[in-house]
C-alpha atoms as a PDB file:
ATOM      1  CA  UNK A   1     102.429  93.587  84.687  1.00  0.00           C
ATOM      2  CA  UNK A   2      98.635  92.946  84.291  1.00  0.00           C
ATOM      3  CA  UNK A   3      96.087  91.073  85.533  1.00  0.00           C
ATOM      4  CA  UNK A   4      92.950  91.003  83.750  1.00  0.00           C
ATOM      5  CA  UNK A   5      94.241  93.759  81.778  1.00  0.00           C
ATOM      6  CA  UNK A   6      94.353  96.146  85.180  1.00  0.00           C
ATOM      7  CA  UNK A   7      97.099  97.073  87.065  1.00  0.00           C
ATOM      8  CA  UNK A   8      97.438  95.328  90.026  1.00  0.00           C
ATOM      9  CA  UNK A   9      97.368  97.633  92.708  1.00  0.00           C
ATOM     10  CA  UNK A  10      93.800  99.129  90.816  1.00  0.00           C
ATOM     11  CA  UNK A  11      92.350  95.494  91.827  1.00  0.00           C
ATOM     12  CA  UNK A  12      94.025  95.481  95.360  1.00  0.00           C
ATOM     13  CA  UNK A  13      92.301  98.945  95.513  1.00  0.00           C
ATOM     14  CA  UNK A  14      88.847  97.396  94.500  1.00  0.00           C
ATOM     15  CA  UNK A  15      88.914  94.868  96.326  1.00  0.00           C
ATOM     16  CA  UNK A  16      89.877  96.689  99.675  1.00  0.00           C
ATOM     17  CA  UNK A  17      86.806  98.766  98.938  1.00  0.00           C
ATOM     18  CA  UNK A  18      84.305  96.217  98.254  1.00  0.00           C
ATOM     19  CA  UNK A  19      85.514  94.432 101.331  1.00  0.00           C
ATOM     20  CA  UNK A  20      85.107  97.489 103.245  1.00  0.00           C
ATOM     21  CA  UNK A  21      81.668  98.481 102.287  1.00  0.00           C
ATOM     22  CA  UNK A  22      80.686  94.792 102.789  1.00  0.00           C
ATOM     23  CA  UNK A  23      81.734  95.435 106.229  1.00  0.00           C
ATOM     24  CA  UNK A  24      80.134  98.423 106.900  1.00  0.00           C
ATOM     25  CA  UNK A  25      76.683  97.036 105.275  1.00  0.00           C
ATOM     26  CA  UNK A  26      77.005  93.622 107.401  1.00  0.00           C
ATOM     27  CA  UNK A  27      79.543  91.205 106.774  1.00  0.00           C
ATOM     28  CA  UNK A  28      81.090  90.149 109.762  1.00  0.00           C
ATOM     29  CA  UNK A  29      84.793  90.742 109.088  1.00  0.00           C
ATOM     30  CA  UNK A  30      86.650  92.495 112.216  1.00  0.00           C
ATOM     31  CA  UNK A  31      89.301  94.727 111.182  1.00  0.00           C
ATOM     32  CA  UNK A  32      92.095  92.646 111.794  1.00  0.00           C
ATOM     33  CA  UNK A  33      90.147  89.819 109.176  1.00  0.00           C
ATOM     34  CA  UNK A  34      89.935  92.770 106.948  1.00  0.00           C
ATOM     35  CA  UNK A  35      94.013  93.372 107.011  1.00  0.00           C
ATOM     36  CA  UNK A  36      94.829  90.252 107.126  1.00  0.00           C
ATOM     37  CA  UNK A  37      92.702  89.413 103.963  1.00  0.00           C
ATOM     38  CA  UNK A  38      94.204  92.469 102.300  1.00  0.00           C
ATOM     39  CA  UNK A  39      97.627  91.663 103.599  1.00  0.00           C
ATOM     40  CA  UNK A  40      97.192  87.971 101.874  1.00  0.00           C
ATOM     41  CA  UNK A  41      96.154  89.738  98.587  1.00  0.00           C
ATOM     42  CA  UNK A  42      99.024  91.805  98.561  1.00  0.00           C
ATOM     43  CA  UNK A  43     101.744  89.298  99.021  1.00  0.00           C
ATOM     44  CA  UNK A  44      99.652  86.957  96.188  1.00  0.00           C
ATOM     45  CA  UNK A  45     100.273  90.142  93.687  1.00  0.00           C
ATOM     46  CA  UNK A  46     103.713  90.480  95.244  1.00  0.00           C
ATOM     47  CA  UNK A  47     104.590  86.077  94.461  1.00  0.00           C
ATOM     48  CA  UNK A  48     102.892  86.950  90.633  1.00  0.00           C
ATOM     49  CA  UNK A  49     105.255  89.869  90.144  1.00  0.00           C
ATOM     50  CA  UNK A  50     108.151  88.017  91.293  1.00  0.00           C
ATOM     51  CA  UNK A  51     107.538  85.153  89.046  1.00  0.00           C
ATOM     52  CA  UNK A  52     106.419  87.214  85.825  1.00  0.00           C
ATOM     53  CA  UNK A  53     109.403  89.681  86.483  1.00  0.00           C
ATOM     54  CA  UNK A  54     111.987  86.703  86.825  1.00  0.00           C
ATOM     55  CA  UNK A  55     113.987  88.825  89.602  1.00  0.00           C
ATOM     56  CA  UNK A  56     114.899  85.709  91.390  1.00  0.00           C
ATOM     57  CA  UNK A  57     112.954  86.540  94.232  1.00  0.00           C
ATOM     58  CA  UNK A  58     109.941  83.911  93.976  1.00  0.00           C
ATOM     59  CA  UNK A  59     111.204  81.766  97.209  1.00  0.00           C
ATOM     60  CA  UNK A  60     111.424  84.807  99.423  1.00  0.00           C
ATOM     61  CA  UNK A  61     107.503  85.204  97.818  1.00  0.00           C
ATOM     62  CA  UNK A  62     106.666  82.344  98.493  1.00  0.00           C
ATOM     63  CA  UNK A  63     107.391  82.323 102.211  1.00  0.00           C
ATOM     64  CA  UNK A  64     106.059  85.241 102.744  1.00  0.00           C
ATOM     65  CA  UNK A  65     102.771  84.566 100.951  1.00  0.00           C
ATOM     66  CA  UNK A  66     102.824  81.082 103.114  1.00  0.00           C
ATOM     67  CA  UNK A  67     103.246  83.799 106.403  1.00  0.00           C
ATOM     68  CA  UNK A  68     100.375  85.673 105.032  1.00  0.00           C
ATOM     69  CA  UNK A  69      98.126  82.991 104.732  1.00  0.00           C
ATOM     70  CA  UNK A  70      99.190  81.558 108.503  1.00  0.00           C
ATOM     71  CA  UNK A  71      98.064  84.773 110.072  1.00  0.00           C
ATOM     72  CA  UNK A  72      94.842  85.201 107.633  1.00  0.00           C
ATOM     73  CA  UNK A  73      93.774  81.451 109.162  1.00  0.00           C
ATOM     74  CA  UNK A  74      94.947  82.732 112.723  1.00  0.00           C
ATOM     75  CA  UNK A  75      92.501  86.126 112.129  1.00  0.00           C
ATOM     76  CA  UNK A  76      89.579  84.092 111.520  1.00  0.00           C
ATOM     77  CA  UNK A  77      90.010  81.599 114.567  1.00  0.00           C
ATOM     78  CA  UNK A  78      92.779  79.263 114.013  1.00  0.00           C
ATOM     79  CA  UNK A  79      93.594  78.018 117.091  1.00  0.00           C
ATOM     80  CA  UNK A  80      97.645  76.783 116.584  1.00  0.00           C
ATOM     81  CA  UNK A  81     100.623  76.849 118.959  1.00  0.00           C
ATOM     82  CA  UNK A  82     103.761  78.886 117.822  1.00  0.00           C
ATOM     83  CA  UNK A  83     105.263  75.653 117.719  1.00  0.00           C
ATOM     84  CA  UNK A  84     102.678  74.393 115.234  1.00  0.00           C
ATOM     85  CA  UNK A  85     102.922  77.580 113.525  1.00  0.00           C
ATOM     86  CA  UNK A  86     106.558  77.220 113.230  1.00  0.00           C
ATOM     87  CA  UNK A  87     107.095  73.914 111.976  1.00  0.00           C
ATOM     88  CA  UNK A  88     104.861  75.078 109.172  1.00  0.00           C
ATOM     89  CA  UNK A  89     106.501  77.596 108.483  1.00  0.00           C
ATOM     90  CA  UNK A  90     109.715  75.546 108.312  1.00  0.00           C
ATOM     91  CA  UNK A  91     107.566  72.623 106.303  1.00  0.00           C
ATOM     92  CA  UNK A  92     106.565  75.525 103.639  1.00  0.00           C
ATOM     93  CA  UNK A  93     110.586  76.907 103.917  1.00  0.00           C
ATOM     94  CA  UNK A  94     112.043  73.401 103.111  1.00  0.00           C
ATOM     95  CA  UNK A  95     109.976  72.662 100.169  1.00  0.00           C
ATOM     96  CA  UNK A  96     111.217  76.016  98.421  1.00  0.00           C
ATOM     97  CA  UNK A  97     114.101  75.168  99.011  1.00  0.00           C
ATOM     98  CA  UNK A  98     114.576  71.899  97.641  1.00  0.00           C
ATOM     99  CA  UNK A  99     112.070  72.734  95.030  1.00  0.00           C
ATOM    100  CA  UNK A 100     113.856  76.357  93.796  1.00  0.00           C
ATOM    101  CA  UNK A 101     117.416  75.503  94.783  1.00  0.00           C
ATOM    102  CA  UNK A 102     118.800  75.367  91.844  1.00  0.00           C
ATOM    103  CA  UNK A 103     116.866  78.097  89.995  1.00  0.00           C
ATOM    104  CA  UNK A 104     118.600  81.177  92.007  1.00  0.00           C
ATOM    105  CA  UNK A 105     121.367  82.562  90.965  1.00  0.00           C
ATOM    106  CA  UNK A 106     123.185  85.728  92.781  1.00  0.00           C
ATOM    107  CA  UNK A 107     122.182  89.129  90.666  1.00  0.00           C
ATOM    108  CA  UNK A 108     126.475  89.863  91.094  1.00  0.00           C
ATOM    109  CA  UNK A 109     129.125  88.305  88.151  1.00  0.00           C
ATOM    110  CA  UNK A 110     131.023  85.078  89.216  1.00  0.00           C
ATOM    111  CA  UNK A 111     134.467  85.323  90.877  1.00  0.00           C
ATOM    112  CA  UNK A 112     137.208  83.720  89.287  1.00  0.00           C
ATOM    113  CA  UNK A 113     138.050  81.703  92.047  1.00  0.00           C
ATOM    114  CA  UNK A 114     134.070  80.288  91.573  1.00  0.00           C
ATOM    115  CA  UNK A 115     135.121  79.232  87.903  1.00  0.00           C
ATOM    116  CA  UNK A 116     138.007  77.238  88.424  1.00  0.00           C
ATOM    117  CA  UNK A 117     139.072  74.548  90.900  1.00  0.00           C
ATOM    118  CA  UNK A 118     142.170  75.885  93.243  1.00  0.00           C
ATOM    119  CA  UNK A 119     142.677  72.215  93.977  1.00  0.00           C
ATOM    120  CA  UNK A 120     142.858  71.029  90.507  1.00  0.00           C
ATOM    121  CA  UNK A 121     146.145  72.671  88.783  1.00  0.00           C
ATOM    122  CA  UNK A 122     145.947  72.960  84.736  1.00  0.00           C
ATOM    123  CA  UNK A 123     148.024  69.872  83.246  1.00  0.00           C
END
């Protein structure tokens, strides 16, 4: 996969440098900002790759990109209860679900039993 016709972990790479020199040449970003923007980044690539790859995994990217952004807010002086932080979390969770649902399938064949009814006998 490509993204502007780079590798993605090349632009991860740039960026993690160009946010470190800005930090060392005055941008206020504590470390923790720093990982937490690079953490969000990561799990962006991570929800792309999913999707372009088609591995099924987009929902699980998906929550975890919604985590990601939760605790890049929280860095930079969110102020929200872990109550608050976990009905989000169960907000974001819900409307995968009912959004995806139907879209997974398991990587594994179907069963026989999963093909056929075993209340409905063959007339």
């Amino acid at each position: 996969m490509r993204i502007f016709g780079r590798e993605p972990v090349y632009l991860l790479a740039f960026v993690a440098i160009v946010l470190k020199l800005s930090a060392a040449y005055g941008l206020d970003v504590t470390t923790e900002q720093q990982g937490a923007v690079m953490a969000v980044l990561s799990l962006a690539v991570a929800l792309a790759t999913a999707v372009v790859l088609r591995t099924g995994a987009a929902a699980a990217a998906i929550v975890n990109l919604a985590q990601g952004v939760l605790a890049l807010f929280l860095a930079f002086g969110l102020h929200m209860a872990a109550e608050e932080q976990a009905l989000w979390m169960m907000a974001v969770e819900g409307a995968v679900a009912l959004v995806l649902r139907r879209e997974v399938t398991a990587p594994v064949p179907a069963l026989a039993i999963e093909q056929r009814s075993p209340i409905k006998t063959g007339s």
